[in-house]
PDB file of N, CA and C in Angstrom:
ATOM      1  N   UNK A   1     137.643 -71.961  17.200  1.00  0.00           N
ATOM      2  CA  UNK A   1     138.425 -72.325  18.366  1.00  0.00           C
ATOM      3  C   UNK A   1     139.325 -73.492  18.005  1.00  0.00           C
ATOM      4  N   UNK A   2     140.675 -73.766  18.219  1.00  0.00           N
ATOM      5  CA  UNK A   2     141.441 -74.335  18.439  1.00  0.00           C
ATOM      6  C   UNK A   2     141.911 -74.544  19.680  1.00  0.00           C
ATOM      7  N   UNK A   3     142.191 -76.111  19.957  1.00  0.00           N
ATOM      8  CA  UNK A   3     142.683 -76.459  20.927  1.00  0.00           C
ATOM      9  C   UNK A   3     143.362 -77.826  21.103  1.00  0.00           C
ATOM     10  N   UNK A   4     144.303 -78.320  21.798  1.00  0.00           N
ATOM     11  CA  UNK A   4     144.988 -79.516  21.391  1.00  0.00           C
ATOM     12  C   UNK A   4     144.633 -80.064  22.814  1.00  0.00           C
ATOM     13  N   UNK A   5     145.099 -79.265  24.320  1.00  0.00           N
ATOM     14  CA  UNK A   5     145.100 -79.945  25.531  1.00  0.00           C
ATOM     15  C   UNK A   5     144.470 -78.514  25.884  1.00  0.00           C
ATOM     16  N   UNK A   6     143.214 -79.358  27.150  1.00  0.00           N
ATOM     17  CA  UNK A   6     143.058 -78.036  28.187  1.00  0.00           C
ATOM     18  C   UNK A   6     143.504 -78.559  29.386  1.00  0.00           C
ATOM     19  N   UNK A   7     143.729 -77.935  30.604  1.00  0.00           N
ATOM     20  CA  UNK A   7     144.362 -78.017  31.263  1.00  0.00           C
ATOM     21  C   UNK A   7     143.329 -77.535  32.442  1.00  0.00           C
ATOM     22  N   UNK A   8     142.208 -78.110  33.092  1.00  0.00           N
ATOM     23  CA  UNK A   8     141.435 -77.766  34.135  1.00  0.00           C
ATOM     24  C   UNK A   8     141.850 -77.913  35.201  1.00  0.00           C
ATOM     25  N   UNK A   9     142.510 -76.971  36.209  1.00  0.00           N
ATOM     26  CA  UNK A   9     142.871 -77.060  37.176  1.00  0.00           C
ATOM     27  C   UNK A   9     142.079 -76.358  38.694  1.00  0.00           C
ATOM     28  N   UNK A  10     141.959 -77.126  39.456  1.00  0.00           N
ATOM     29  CA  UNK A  10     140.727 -77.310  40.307  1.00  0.00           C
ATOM     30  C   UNK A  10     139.571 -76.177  40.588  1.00  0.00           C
ATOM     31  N   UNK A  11     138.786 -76.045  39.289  1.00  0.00           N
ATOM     32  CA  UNK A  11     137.964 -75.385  38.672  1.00  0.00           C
ATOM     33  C   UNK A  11     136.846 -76.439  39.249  1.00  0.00           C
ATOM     34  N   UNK A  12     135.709 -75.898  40.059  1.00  0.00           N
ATOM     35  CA  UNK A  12     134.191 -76.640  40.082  1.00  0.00           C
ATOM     36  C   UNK A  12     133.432 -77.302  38.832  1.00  0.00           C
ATOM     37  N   UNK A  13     133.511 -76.475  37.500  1.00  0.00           N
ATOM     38  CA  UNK A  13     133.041 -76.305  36.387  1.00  0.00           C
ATOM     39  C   UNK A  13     131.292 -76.350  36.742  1.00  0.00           C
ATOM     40  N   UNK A  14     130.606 -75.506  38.043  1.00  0.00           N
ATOM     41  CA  UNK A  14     129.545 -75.358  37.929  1.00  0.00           C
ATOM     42  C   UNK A  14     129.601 -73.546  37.960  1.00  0.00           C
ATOM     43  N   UNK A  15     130.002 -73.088  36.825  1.00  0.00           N
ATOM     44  CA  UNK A  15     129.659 -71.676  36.860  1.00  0.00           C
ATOM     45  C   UNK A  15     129.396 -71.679  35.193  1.00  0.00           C
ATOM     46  N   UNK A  16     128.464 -71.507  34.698  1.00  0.00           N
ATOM     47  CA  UNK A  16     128.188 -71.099  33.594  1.00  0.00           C
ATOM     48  C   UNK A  16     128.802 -69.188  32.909  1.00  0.00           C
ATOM     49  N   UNK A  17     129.502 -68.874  31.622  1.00  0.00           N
ATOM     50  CA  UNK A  17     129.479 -70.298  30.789  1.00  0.00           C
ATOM     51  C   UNK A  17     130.647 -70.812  31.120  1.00  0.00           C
ATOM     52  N   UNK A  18     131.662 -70.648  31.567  1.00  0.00           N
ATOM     53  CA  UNK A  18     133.194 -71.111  31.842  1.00  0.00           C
ATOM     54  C   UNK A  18     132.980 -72.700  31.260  1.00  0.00           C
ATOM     55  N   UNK A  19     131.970 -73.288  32.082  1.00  0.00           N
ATOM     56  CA  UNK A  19     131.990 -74.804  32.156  1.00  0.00           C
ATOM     57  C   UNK A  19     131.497 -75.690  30.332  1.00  0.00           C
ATOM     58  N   UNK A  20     131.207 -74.691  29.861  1.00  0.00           N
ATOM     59  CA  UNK A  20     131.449 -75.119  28.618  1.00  0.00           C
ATOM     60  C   UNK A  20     132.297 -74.960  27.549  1.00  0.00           C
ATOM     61  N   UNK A  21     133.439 -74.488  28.271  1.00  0.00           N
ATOM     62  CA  UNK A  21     134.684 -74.353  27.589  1.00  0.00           C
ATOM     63  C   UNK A  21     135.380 -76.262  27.077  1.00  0.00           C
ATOM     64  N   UNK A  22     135.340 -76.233  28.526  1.00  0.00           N
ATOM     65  CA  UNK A  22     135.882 -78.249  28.162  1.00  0.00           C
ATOM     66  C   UNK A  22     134.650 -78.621  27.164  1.00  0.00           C
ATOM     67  N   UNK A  23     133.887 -78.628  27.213  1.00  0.00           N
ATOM     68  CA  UNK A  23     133.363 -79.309  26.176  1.00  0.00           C
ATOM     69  C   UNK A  23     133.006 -78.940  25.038  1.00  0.00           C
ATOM     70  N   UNK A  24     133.262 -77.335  24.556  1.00  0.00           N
ATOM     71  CA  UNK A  24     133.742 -77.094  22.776  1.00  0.00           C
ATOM     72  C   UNK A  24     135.006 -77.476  22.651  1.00  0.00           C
ATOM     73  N   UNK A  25     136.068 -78.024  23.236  1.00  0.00           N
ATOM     74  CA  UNK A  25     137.419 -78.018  23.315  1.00  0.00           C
ATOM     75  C   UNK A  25     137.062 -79.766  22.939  1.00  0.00           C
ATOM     76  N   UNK A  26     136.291 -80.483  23.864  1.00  0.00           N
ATOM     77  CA  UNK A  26     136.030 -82.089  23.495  1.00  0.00           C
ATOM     78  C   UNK A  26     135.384 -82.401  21.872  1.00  0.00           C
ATOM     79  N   UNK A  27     134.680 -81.563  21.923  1.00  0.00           N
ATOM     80  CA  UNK A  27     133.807 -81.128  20.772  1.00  0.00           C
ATOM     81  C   UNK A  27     135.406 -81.279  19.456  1.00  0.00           C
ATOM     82  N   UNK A  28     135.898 -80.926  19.309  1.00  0.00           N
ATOM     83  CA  UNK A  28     136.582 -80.437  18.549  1.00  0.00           C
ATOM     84  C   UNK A  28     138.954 -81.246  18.602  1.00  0.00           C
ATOM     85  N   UNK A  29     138.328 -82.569  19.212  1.00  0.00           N
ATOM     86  CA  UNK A  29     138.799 -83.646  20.150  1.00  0.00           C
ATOM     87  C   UNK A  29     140.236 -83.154  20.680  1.00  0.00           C
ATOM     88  N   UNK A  30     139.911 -82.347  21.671  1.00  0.00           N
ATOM     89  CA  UNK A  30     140.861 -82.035  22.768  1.00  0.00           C
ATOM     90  C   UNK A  30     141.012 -82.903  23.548  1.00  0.00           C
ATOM     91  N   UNK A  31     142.211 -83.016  23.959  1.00  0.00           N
ATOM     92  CA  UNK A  31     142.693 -83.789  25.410  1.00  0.00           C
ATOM     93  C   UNK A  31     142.512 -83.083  26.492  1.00  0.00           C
ATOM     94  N   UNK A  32     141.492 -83.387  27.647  1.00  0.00           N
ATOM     95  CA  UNK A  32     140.844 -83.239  28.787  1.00  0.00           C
ATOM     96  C   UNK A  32     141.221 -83.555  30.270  1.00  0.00           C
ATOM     97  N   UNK A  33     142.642 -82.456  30.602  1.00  0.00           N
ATOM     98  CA  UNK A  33     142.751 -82.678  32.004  1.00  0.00           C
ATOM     99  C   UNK A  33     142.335 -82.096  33.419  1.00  0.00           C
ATOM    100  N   UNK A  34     141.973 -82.557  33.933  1.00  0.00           N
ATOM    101  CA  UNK A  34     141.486 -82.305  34.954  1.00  0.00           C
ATOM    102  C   UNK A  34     142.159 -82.704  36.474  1.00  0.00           C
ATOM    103  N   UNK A  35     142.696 -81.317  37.309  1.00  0.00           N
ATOM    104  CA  UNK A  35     143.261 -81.263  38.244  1.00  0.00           C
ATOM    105  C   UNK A  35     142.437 -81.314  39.656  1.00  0.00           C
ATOM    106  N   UNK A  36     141.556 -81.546  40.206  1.00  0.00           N
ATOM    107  CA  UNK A  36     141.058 -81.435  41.090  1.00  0.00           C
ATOM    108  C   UNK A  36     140.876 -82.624  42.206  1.00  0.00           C
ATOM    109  N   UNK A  37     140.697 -82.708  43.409  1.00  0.00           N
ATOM    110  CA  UNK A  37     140.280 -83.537  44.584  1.00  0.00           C
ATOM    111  C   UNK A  37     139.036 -84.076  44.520  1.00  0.00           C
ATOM    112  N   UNK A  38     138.390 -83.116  43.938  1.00  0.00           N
ATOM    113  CA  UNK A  38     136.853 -83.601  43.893  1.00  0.00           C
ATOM    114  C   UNK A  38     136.424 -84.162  42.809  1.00  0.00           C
ATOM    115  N   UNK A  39     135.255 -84.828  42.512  1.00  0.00           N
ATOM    116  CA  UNK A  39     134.546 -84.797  41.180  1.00  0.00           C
ATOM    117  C   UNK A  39     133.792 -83.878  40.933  1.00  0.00           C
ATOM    118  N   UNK A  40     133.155 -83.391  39.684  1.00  0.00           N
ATOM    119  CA  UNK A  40     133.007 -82.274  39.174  1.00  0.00           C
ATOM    120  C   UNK A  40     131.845 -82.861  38.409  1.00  0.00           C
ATOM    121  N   UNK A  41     130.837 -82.045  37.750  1.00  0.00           N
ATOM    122  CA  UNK A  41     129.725 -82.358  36.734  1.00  0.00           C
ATOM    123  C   UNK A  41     130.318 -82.594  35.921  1.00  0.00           C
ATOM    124  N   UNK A  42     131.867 -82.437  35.211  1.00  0.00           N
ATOM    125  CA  UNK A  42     131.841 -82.945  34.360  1.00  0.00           C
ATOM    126  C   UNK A  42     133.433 -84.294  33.732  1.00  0.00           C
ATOM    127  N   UNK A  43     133.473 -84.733  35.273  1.00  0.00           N
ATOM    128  CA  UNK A  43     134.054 -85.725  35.439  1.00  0.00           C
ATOM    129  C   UNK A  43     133.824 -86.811  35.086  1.00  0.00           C
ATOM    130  N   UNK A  44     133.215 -87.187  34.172  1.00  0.00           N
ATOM    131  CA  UNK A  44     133.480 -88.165  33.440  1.00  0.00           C
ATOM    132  C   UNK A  44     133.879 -88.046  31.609  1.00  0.00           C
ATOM    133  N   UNK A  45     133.976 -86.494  31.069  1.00  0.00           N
ATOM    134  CA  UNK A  45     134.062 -85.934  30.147  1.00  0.00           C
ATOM    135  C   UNK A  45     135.768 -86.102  30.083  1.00  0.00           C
ATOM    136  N   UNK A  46     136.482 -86.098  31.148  1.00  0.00           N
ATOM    137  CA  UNK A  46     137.686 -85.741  31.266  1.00  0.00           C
ATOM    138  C   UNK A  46     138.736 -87.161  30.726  1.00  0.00           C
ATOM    139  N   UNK A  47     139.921 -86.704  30.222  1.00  0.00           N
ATOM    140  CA  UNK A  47     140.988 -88.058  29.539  1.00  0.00           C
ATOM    141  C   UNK A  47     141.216 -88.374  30.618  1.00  0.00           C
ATOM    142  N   UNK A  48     142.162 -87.218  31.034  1.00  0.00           N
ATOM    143  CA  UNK A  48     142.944 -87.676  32.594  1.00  0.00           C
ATOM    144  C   UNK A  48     142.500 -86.713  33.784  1.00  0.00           C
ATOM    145  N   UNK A  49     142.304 -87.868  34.360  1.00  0.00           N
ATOM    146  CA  UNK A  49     142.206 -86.385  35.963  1.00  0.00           C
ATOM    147  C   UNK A  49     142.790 -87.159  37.009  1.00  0.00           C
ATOM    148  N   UNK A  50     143.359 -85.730  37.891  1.00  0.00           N
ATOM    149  CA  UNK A  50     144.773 -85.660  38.365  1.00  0.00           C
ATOM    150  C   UNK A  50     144.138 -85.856  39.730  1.00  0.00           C
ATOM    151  N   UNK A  51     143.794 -86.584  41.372  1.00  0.00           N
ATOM    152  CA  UNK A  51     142.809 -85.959  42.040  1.00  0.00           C
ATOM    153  C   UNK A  51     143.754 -85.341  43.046  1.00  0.00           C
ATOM    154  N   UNK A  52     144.392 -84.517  43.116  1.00  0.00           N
ATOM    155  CA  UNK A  52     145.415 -83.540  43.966  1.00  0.00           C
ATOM    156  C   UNK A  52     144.771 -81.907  43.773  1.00  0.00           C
ATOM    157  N   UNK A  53     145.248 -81.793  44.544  1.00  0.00           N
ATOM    158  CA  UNK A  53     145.448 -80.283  44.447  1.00  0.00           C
ATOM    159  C   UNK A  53     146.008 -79.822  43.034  1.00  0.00           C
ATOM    160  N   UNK A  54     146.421 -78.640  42.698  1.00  0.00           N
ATOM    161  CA  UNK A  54     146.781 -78.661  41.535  1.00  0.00           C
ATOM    162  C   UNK A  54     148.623 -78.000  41.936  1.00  0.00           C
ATOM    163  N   UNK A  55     148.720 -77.665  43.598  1.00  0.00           N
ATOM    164  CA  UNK A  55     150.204 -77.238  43.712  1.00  0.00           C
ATOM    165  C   UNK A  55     151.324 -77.760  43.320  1.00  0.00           C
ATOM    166  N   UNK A  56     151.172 -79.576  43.602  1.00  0.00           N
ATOM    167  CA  UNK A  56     152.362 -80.324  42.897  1.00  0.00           C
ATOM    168  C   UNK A  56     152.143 -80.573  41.656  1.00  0.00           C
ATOM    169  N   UNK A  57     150.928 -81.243  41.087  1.00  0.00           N
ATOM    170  CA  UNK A  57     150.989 -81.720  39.635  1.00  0.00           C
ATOM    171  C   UNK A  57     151.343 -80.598  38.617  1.00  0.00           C
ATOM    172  N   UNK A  58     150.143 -79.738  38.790  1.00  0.00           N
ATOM    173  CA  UNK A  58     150.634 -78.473  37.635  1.00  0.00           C
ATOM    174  C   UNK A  58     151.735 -77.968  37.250  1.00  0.00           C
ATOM    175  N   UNK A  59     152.517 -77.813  38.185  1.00  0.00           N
ATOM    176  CA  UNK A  59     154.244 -77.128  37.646  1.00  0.00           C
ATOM    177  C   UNK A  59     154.678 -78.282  36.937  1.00  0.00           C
ATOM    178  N   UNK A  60     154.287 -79.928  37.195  1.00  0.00           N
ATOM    179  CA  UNK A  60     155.375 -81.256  36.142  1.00  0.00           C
ATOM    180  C   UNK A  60     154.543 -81.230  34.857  1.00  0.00           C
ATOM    181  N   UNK A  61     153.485 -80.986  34.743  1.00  0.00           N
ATOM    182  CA  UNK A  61     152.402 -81.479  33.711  1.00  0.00           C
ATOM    183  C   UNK A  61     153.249 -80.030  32.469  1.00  0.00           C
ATOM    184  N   UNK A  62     153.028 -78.390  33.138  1.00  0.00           N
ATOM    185  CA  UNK A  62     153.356 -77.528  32.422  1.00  0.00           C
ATOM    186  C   UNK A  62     154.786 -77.484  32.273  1.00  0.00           C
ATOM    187  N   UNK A  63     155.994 -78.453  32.983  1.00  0.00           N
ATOM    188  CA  UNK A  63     157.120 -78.083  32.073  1.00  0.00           C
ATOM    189  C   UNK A  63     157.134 -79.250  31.481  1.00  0.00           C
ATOM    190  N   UNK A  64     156.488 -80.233  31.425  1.00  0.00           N
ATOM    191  CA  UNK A  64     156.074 -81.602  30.305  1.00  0.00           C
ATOM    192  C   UNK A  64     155.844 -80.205  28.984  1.00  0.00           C
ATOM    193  N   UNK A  65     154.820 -79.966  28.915  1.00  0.00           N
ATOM    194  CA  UNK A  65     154.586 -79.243  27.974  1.00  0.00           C
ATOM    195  C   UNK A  65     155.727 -78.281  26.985  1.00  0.00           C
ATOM    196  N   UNK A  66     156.438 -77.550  28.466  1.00  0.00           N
ATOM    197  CA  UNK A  66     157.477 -76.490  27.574  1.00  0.00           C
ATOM    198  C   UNK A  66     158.434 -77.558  27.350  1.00  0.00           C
ATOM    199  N   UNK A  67     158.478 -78.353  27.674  1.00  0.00           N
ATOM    200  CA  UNK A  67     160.126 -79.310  27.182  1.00  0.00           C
ATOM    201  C   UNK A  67     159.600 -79.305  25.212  1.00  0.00           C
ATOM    202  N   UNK A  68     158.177 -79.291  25.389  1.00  0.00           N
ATOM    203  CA  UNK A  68     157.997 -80.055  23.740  1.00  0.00           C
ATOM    204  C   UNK A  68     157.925 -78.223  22.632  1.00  0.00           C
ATOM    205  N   UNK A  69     158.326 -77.598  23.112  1.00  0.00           N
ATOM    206  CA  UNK A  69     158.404 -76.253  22.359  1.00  0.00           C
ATOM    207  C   UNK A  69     160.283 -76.429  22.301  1.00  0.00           C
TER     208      UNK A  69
END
């Protein structure tokens, strides 16, 4: 697995296995964002977390991203 940034967007991360995706991705030192209102089990694992919804942030965060392609 390769990974540079994940991008968790307001995902519970209590459904197994989904929820151990962020952390082979940390494992392997990914940058850890997290879009959600709430805290999560694994909110304190996370670089940045966003606490919104994910309707406004996600579209600036993902053309942050395509600007760098």
């Amino acid at each position: 697995m390769t990974c540079d940034a994940m991008i968790i967007a307001c995902a519970s991360l209590a459904v197994s296995p989904a929820n151990t995706l962020p952390l082979h991705a940390k494992n392997i030192k990914a940058t850890l964002i997290k879009i959600n209102p709430e805290n999560t089990p694994l909110s304190n694992e996370m670089d940045f977390s966003v606490r919104k919804t994910s309707v406004d942030p996600l579209p600036t965060i993902l053309s942050i991203f395509e600007s760098l392609n």
